[in-house]
Protein backbone atom coordinates (compact mmCIF):
# COMPACT_ATOMS: atom_id res chain seq x y z
CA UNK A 1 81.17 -215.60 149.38
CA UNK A 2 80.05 -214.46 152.93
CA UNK A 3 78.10 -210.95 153.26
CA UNK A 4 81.47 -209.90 154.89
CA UNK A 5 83.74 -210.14 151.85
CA UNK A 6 81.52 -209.06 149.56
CA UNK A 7 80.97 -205.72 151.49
CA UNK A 8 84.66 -205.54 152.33
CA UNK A 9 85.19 -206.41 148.46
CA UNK A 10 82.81 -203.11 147.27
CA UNK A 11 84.36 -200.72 149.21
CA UNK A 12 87.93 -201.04 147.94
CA UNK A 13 86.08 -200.89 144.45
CA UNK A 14 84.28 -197.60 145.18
CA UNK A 15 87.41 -196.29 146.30
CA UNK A 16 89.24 -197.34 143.39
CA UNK A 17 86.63 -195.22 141.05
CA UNK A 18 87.72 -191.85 142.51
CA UNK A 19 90.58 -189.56 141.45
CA UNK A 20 92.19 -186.04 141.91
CA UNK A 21 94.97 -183.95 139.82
CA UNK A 22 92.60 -183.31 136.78
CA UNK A 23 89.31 -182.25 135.63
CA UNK A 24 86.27 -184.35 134.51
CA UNK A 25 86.88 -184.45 130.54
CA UNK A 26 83.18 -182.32 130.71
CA UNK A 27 84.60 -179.24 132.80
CA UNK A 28 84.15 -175.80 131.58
CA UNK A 29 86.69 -174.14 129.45
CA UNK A 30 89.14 -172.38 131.37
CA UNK A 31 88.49 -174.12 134.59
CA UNK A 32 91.26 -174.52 137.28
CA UNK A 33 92.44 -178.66 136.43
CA UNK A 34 94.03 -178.61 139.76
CA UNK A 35 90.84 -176.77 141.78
CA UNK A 36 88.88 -179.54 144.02
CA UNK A 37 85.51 -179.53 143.42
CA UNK A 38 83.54 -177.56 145.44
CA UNK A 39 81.30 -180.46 147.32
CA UNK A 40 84.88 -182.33 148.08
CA UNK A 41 85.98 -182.71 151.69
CA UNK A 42 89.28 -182.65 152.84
CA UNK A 43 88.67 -186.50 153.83
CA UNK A 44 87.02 -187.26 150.84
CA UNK A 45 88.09 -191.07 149.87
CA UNK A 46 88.41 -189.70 146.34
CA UNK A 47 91.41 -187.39 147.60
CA UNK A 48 94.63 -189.59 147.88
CA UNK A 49 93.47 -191.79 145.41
CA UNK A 50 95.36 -192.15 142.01
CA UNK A 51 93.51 -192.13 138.79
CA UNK A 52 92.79 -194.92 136.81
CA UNK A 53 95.04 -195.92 133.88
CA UNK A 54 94.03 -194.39 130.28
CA UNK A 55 91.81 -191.49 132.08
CA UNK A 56 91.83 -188.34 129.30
CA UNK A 57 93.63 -185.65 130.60
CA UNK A 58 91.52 -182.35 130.74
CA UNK A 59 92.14 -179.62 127.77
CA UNK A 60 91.50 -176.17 128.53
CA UNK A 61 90.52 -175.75 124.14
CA UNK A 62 90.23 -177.27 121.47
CA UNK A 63 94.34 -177.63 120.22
CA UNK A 64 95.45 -175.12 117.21
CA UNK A 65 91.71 -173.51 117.23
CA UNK A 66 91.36 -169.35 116.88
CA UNK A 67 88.49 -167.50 117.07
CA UNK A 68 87.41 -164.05 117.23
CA UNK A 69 85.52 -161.66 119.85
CA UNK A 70 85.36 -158.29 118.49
CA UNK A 71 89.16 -157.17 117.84
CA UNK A 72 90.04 -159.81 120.06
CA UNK A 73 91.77 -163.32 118.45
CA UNK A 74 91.82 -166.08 120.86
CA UNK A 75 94.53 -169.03 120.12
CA UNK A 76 94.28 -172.64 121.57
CA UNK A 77 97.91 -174.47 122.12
CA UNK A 78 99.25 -177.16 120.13
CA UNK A 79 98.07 -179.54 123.39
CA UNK A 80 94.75 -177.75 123.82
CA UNK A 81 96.74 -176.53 127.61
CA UNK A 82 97.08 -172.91 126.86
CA UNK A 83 94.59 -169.95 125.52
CA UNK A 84 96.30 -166.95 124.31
CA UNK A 85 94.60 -163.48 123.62
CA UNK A 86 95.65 -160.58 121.04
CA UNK A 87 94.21 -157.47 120.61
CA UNK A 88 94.13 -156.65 116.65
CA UNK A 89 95.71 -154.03 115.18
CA UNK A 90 92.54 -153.40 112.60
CA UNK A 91 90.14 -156.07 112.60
CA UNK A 92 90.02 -159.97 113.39
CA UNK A 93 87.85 -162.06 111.00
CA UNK A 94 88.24 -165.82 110.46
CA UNK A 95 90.55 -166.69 113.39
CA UNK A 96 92.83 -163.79 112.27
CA UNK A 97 94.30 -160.14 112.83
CA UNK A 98 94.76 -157.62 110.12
CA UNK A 99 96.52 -154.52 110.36
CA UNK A 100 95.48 -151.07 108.01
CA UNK A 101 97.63 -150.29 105.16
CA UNK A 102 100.30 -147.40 105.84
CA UNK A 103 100.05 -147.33 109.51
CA UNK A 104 101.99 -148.42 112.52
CA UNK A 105 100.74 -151.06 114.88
CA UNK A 106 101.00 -148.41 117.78
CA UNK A 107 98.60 -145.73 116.17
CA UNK A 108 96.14 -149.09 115.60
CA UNK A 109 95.95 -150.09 118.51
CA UNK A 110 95.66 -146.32 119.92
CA UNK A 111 92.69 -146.19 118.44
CA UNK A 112 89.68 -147.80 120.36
CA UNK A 113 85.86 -147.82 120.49
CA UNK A 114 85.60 -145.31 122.85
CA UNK A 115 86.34 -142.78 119.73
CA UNK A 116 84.06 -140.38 118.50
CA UNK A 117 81.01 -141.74 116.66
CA UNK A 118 80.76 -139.57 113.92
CA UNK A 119 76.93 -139.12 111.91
CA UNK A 120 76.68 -136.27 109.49
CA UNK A 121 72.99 -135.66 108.80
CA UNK A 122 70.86 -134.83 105.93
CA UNK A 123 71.79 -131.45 104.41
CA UNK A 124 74.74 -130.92 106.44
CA UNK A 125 78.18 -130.04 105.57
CA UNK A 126 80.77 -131.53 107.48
CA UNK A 127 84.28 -130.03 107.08
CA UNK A 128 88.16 -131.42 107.20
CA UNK A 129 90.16 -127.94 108.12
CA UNK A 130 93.49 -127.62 106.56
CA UNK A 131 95.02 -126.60 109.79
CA UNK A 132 98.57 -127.40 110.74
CA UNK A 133 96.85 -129.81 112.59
CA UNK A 134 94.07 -131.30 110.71
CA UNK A 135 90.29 -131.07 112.64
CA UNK A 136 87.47 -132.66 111.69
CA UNK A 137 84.10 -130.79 112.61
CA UNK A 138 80.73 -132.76 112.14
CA UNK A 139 77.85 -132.73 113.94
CA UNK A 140 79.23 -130.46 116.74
CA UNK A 141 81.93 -132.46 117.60
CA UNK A 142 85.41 -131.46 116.74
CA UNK A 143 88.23 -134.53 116.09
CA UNK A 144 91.59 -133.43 116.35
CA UNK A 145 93.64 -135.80 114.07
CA UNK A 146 97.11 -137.31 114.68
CA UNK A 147 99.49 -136.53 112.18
CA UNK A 148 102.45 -138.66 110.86
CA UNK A 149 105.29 -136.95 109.58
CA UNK A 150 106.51 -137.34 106.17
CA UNK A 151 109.01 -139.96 105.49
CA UNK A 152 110.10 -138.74 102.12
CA UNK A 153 108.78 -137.33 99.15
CA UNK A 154 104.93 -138.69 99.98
CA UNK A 155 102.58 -136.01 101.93
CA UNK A 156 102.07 -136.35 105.81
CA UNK A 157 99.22 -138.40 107.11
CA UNK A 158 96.98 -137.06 109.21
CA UNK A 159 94.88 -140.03 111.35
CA UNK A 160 91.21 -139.57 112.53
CA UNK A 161 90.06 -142.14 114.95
CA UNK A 162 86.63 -142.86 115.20
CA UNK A 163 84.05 -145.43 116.21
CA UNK A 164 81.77 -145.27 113.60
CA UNK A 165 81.09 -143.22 110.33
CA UNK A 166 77.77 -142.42 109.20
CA UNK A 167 77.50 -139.93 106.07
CA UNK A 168 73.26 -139.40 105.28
CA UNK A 169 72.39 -139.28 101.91
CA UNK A 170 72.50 -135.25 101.07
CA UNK A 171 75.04 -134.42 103.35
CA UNK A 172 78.79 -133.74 102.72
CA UNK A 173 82.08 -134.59 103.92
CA UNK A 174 84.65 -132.09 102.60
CA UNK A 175 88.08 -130.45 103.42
CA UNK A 176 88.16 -126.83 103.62
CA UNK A 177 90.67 -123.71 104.68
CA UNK A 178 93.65 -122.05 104.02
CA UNK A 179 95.90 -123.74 106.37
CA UNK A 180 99.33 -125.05 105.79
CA UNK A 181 98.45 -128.67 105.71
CA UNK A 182 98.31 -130.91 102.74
CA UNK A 183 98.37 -134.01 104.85
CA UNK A 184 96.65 -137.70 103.19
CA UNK A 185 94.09 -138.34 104.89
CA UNK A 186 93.16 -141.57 107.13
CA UNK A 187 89.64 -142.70 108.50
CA UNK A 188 90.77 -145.13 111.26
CA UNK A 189 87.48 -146.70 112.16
CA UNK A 190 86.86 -149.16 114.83
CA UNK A 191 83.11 -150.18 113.42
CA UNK A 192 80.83 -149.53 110.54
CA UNK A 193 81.25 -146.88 107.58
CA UNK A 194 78.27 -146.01 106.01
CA UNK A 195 78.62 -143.57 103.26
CA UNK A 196 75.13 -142.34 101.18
CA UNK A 197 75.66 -138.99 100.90
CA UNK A 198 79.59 -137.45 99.54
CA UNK A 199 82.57 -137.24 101.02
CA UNK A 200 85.40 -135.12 98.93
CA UNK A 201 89.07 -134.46 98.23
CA UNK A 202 88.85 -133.00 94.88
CA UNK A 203 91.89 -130.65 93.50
CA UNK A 204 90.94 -127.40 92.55
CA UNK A 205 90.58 -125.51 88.83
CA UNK A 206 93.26 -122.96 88.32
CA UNK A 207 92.85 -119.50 87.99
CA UNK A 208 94.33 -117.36 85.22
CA UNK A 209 97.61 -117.02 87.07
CA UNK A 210 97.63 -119.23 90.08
CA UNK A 211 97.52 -122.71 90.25
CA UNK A 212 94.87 -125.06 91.24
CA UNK A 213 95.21 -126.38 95.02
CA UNK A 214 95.71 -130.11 95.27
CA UNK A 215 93.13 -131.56 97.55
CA UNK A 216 94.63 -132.26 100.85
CA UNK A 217 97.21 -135.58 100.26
CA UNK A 218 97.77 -134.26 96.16
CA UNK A 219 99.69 -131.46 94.88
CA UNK A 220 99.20 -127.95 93.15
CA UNK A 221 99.15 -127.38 89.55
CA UNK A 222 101.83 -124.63 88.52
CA UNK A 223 101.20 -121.02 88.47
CA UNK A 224 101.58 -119.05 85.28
CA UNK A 225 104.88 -117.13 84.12
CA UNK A 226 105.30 -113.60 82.16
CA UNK A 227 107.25 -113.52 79.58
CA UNK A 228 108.83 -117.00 79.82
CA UNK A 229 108.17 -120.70 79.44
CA UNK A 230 105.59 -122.52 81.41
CA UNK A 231 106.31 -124.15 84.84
CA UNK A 232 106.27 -127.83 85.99
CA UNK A 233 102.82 -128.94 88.25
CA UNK A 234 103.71 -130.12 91.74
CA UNK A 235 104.15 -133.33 92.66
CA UNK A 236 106.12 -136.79 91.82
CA UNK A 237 104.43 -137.10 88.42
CA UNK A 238 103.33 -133.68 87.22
CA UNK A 239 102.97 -132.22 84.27
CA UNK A 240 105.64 -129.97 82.73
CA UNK A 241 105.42 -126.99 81.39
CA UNK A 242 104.80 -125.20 77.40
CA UNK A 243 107.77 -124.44 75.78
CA UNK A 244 108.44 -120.64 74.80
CA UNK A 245 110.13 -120.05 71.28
CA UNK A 246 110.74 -116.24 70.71
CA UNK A 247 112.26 -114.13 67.79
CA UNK A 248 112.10 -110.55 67.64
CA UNK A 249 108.76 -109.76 68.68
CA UNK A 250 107.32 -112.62 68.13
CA UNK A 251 106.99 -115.95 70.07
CA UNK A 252 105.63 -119.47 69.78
CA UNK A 253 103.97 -120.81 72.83
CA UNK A 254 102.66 -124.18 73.89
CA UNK A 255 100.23 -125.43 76.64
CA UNK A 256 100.92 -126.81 79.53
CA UNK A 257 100.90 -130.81 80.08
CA UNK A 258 98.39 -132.33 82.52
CA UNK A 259 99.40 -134.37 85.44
CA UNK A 260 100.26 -137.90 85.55
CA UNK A 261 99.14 -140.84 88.49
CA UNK A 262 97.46 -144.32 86.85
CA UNK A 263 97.86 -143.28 83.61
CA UNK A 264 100.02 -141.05 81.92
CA UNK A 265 99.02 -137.01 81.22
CA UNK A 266 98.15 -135.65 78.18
CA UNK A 267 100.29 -133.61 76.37
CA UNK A 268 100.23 -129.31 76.13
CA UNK A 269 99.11 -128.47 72.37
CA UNK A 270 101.95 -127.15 69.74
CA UNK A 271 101.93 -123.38 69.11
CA UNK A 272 102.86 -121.23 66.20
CA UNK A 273 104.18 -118.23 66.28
CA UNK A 274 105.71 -115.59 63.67
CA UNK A 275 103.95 -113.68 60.82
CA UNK A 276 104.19 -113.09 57.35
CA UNK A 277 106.15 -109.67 57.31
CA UNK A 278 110.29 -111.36 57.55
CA UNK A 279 109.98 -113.38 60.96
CA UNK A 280 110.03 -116.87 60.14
CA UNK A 281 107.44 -119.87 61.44
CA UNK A 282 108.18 -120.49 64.99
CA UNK A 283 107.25 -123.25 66.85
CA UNK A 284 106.70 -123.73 70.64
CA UNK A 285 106.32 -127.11 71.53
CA UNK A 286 103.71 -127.98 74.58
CA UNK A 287 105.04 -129.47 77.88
CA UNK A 288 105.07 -132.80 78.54
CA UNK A 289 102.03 -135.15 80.16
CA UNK A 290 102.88 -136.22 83.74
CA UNK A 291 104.64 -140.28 84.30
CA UNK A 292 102.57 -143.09 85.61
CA UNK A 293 103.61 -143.25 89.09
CA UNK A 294 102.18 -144.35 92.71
CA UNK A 295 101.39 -147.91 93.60
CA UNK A 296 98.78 -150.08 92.84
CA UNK A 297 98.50 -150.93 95.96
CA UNK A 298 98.71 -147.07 97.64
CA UNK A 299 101.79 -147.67 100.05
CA UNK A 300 102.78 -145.11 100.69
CA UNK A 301 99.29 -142.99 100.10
CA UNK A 302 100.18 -140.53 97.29
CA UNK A 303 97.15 -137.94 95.69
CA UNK A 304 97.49 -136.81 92.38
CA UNK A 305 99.96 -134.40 90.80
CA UNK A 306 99.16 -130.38 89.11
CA UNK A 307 99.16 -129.66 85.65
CA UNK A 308 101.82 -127.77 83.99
CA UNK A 309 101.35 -124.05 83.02
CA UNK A 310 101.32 -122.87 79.17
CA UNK A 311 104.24 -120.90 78.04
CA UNK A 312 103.37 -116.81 78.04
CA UNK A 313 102.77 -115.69 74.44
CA UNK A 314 103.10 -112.46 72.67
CA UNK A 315 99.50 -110.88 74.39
CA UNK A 316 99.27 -107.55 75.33
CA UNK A 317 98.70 -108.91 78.98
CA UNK A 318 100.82 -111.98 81.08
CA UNK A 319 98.50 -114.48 78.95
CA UNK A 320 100.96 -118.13 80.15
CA UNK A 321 98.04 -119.51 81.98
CA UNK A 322 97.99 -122.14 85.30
CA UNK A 323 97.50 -125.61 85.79
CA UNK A 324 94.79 -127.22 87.80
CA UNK A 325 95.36 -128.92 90.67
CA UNK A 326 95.44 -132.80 91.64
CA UNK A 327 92.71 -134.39 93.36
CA UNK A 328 93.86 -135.63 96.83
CA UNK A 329 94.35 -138.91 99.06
CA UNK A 330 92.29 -140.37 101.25
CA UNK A 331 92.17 -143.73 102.82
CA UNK A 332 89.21 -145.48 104.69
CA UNK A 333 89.92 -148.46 107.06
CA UNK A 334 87.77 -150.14 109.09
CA UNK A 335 87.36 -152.81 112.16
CA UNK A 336 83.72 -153.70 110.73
CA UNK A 337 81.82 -153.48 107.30
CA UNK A 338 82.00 -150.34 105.18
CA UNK A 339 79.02 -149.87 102.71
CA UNK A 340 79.36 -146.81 100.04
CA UNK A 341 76.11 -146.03 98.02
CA UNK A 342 77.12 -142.14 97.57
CA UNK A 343 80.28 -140.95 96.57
CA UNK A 344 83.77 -140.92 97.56
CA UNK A 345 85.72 -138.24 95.22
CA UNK A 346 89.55 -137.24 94.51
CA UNK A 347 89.38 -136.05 91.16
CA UNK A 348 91.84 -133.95 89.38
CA UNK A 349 91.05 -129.73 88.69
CA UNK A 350 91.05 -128.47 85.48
CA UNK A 351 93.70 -126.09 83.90
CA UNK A 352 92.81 -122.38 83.30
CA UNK A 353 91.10 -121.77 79.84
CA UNK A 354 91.94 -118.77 76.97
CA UNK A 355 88.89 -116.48 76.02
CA UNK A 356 88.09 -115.75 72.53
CA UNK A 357 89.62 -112.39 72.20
CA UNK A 358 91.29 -111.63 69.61
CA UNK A 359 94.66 -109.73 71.86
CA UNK A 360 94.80 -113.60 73.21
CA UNK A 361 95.78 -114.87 69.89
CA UNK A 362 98.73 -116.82 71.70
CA UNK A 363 97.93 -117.35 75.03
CA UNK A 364 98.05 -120.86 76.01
CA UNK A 365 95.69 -123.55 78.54
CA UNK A 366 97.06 -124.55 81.63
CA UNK A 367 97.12 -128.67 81.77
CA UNK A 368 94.81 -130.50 84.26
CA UNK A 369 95.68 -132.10 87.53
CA UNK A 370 95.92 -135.79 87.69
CA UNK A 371 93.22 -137.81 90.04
CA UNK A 372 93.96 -138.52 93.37
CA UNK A 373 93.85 -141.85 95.24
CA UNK A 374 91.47 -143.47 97.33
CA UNK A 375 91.70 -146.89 99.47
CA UNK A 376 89.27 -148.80 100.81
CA UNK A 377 89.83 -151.56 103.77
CA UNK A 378 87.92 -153.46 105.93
CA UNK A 379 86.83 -156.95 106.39
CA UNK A 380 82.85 -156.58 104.42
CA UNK A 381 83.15 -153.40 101.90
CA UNK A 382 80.13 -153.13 99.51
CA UNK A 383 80.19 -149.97 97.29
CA UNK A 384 76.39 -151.09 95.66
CA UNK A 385 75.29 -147.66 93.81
CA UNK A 386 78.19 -145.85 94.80
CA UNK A 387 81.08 -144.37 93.07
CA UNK A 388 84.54 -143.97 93.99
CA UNK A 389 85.70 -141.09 91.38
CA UNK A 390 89.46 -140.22 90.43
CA UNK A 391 88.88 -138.60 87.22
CA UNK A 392 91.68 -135.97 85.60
CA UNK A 393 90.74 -132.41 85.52
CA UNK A 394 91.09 -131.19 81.85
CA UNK A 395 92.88 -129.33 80.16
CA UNK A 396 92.26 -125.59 79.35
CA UNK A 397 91.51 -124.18 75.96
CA UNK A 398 93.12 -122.08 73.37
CA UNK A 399 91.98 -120.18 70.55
CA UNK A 400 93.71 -123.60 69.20
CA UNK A 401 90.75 -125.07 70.46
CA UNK A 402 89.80 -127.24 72.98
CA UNK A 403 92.04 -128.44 75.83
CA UNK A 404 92.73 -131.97 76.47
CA UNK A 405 89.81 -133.79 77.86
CA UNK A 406 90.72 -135.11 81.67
CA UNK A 407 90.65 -139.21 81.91
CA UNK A 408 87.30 -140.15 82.93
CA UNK A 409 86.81 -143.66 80.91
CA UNK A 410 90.23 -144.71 80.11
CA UNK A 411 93.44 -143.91 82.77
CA UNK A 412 95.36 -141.64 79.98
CA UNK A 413 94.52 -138.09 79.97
CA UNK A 414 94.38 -136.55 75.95
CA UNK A 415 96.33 -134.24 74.48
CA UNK A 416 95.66 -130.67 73.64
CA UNK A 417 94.59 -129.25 70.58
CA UNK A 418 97.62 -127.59 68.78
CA UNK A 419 97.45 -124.76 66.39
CA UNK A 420 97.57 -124.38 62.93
CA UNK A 421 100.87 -123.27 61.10
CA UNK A 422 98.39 -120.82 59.02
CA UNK A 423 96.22 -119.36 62.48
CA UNK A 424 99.60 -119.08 64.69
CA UNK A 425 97.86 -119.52 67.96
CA UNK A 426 99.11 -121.04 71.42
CA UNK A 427 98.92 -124.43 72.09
CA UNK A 428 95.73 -125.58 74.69
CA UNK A 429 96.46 -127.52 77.71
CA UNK A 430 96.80 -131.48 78.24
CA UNK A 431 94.34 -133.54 80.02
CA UNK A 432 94.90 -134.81 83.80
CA UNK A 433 95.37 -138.82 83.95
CA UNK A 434 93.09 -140.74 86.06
CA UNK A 435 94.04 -141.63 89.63
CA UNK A 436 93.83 -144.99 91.59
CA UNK A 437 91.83 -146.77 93.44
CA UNK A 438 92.48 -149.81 96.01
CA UNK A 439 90.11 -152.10 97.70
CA UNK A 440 91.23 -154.31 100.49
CA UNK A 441 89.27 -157.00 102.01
CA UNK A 442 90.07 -160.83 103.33
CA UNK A 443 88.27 -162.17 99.84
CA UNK A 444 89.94 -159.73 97.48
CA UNK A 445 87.15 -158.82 96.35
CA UNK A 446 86.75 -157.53 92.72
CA UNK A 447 86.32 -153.70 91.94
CA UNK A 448 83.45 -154.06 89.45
CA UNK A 449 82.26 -150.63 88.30
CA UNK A 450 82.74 -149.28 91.68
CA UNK A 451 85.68 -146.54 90.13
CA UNK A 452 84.95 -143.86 87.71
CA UNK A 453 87.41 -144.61 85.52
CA UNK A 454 86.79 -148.48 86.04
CA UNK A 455 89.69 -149.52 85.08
CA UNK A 456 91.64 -147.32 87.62
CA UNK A 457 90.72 -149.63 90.76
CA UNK A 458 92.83 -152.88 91.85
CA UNK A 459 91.80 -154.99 94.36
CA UNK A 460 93.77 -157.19 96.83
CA UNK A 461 93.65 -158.67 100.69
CA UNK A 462 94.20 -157.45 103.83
CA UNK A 463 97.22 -157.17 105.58
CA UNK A 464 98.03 -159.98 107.68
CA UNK A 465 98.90 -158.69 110.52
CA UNK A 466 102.61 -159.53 111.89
């Protein structure tokens, strides 16, 4: 073959090797396929030339992959052509969104790292005000909340969005006030939690007469009644109240019955009443414990429910007494890890207790509020040395003797002491159940002894988010 030919021969070859209308199989993710590259020249040879048989075509990803930046998912087509982005509602984690329990995708997605980064320091006492509106004020910052109304029975729920959550060891997180709100509470948090130090929604102790406030998200124990029966707690599963049995001038009375939320209440002690001189034994049975109720799961987020007053005896003075409060509800869900090594409280108040004296021979105890409810979510939580406590308040005494204790180690609260037929006193009040506790995380990951009672938390996933 001549020089000619073979020259003529290489050139149709060269041009041959060049193509347009894709990218080199190399090209960076998300480059334009159809872009020229940028040393081509409108007369490059490569330019009208088709490309070779069995060329791959270019891929923009890797087909069906997902991956996460942030809150952001990214999803790769079926033929590796189109990347898709979605913001999360609460967190992505292993190519996937999840949404927080009890709240709508728009007040997720509301919520955003440019929140409030929230650190309460050593010694401090930050404060939750009851307000109509719920504020939170911490470290000279005040967070208004958003509050969801009430779809039913269940409390309001009032949403704090922050960035990040940082509670030193010593300090405290608590609600306070007088205000009008008993909203759930709802710790919408874009990044870390880090609790060491205590953050609180306990119910309240009653007083002689007026019942113990539920922490904000649970419900009041009842208030004490002259001359008549006791009164039923507040709440879906509170406890009811002692029974009043009267003859002449003399009456029976019993105590009042402590709330019920994982477990059931205990119930109000028996009382005697009546005396030796013509008026007959009377009996005055003691109110009943509160139901199980709420979810394992805490959808919808229900606190715990008031004790039951005691029945009024025959005292010189109104001597029925109140019921203590339940503790309240409080949920914690996260975009990043949450790590509890303090404590994270909703327990139950205890019902108002008899003195000794002799005029209160038939007074009765007020029964305790039932625990609250606490929930935990977030794609790492680690509780290590910390306690997540939704003990019963217990019941108040009687010159019976002693009320019912509240559930601390088992979910039931216990029954109050009732009298002797031969003493003729007024029955003491029943123990508040334990509350509940939920942990959510992508491994389900088990409870442990992070609860006080233990066997008061459940643990499950996530939610997937639609």
């Amino acid at each position: 073959m001549n020089g000619a030919l073979i020259g003529l021969w290489l050139a149709v070859a060269v041009g041959a090797c060049g193509f347009t209308g894709g990218a080199a199989p190399d090209a960076p993710i998300g480059e334009d396929a159809d872009r020229e590259p940028p040393d081509a020249s409108p007369d490059s040879s490569s330019s009208d030339a088709p490309p070779l048989d069995g060329a791959p075509d270019a891929s923009l990803c890797t087909p069906n992959a997902t991956s996460c930046n942030g809150r952001v998912l990214s999803t790769c087509s079926a033929d590796g052509s189109t990347l898709t982005t979605t913001t999360c509602d609460l967190a992505c984690t292993d190519g996937a969104c999840f949404s927080a329990s009890n709240l709508s995708s728009a007040i997720q997605q509301q919520c955003t790292s440019a929140a409030p980064a929230i650190t309460i320091a050593n010694s401090e006492t930050a404060t939750i005000d009851r307000a109509l509106v719920p504020v939170l004020n911490a470290g000279g910052m005040v967070v208004p909340s958003t509050v969801i109304p009430s779809a039913g029975l269940e409390p309001a729920i009032a949403v704090f969005c922050l960035s990040s959550l940082e509670i030193d060891g010593g300090a405290r997180l608590v609600e306070t006030g007088n205000g009008d709100s008993n909203a759930a509470i709802v710790l919408l948090v874009t990044g870390n939690v880090t609790i060491a130090g205590q953050l609180r929604v306990d119910g309240r102790a009653a007083s002689a007469l007026t019942g113990g406030r539920g922490g904000m998200g649970g419900f009041a124990g009842a208030n004490a009644e002259n001359d008549a029966g006791g009164q039923v707690g507040s709440g879906p599963c509170a406890g009811r109240g002692g029974v009043r049995n009267t003859q002449a001038a003399a009456a029976a009375a019993g105590g009042g019955g402590g709330g019920g939320n994982g477990g059931l209440g205990g119930k109000g002690g028996q009382g005697y009443g009546g005396n030796a001189s013509g008026i007959p034994l009377l009996i005055g049975p003691g109110g009943a414990g509160g139901m199980a109720c709420t979810s394992q799961a805490l959808t919808p987020l229900v606190g715990g429910s008031g004790g039951g007053s005691g029945a009024d005896g025959t005292c010189a003075t109104q001597c029925g007494h109140a019921g203590g409060g339940g503790g309240g509800a409080l949920q914690i869900s996260a975009g990043g890890a949450v790590s509890i090594i303090g404590v994270v409280s909703a327990e139950g108040g205890a019902g108002f207790a008899v003195g000794m004296d002799i005029d209160f021979k038939s007074a009765t105890g007020g029964g305790g509020g039932s625990g609250g409810s606490i929930l935990v979510e977030a794609p790492s939580v680690s509780i290590g040395a910390g306690t997540l406590r939704v003990a019963g308040g217990n019941g108040g005494a009687s010159q019976a003797g002693a009320g019912g204790a509240g559930a601390s180690t088992m979910l039931g609260g216990v029954d109050g002491t009732d009298s002797s037929t031969a003493a003729r006193n007024g029955g003491a009040g029943g123990g508040g159940a334990a509350g509940r506790v939920r942990i959510n995380t992508p491994g389900a990951t088990p409870c442990g002894q992070a609860a006080a009672p233990a066997g008061a938390c459940t643990s499950g996933p996530l939610a997937s988010q639609p």
